[in-house]
Protein backbone atom coordinates (compact mmCIF):
# COMPACT_ATOMS: atom_id res chain seq x y z
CA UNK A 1 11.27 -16.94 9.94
CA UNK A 2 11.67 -14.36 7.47
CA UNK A 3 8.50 -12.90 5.23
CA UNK A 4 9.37 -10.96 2.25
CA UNK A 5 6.98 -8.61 0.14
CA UNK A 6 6.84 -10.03 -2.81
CA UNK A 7 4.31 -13.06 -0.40
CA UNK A 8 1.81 -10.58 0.37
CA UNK A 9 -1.28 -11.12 -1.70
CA UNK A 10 -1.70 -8.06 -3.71
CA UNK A 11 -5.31 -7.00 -1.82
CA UNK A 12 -3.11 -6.55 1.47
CA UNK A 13 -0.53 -4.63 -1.13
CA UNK A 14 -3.62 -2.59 -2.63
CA UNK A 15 -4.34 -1.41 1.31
CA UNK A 16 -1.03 -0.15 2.14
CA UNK A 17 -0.68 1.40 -1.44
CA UNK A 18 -4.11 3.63 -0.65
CA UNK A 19 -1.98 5.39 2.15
CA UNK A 20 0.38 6.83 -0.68
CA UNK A 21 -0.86 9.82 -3.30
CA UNK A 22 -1.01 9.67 -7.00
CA UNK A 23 2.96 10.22 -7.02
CA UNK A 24 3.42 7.55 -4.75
CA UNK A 25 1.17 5.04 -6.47
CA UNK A 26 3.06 6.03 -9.63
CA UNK A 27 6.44 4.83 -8.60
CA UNK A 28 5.14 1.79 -6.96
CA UNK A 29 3.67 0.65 -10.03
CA UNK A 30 6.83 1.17 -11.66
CA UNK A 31 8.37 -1.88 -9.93
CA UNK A 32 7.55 -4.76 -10.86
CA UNK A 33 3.78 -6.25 -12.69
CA UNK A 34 2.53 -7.57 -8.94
CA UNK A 35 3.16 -4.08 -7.48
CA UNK A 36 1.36 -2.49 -10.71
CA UNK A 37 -1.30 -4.46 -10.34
CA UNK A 38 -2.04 -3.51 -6.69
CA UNK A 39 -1.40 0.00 -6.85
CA UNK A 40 -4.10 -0.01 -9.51
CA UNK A 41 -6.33 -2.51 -7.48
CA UNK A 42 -9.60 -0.66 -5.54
CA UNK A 43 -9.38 -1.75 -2.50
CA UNK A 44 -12.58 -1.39 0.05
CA UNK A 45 -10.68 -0.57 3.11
CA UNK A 46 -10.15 3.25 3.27
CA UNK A 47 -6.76 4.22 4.30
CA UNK A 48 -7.12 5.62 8.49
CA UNK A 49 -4.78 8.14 9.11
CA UNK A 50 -1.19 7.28 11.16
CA UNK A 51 -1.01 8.68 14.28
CA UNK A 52 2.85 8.82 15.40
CA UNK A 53 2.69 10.69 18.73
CA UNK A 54 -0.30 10.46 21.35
CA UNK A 55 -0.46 14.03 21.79
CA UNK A 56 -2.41 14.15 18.82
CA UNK A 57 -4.96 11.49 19.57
């Protein structure tokens, strides 16, 4: 089964956009209207920061 972006509603978009910066938000919302919109949406969830390698837990 394959899933592509463009199904995600754009409140699961606006989460995963908070993790970029103003730059970042900037060029998403240059894509296309949905990805505007979400990049530009206030989502409730505050980003929590990635952790990549344990040794930093």
């Amino acid at each position: 089964m394959e899933i592509h972006v463009s199904s995600l509603f754009p409140e699961i978009l606006a989460m995963i956009f908070n993790y970029l910066d103003v730059k970042g938000k900037g060029r998403v919302a240059q894509v296309c209207m949905a990805w505007r919109d979400a990049s530009y949406h206030k989502s409730d969830a505050q980003p929590e920061p990635v952790q990549t390698d344990h040794r930093f837990q």
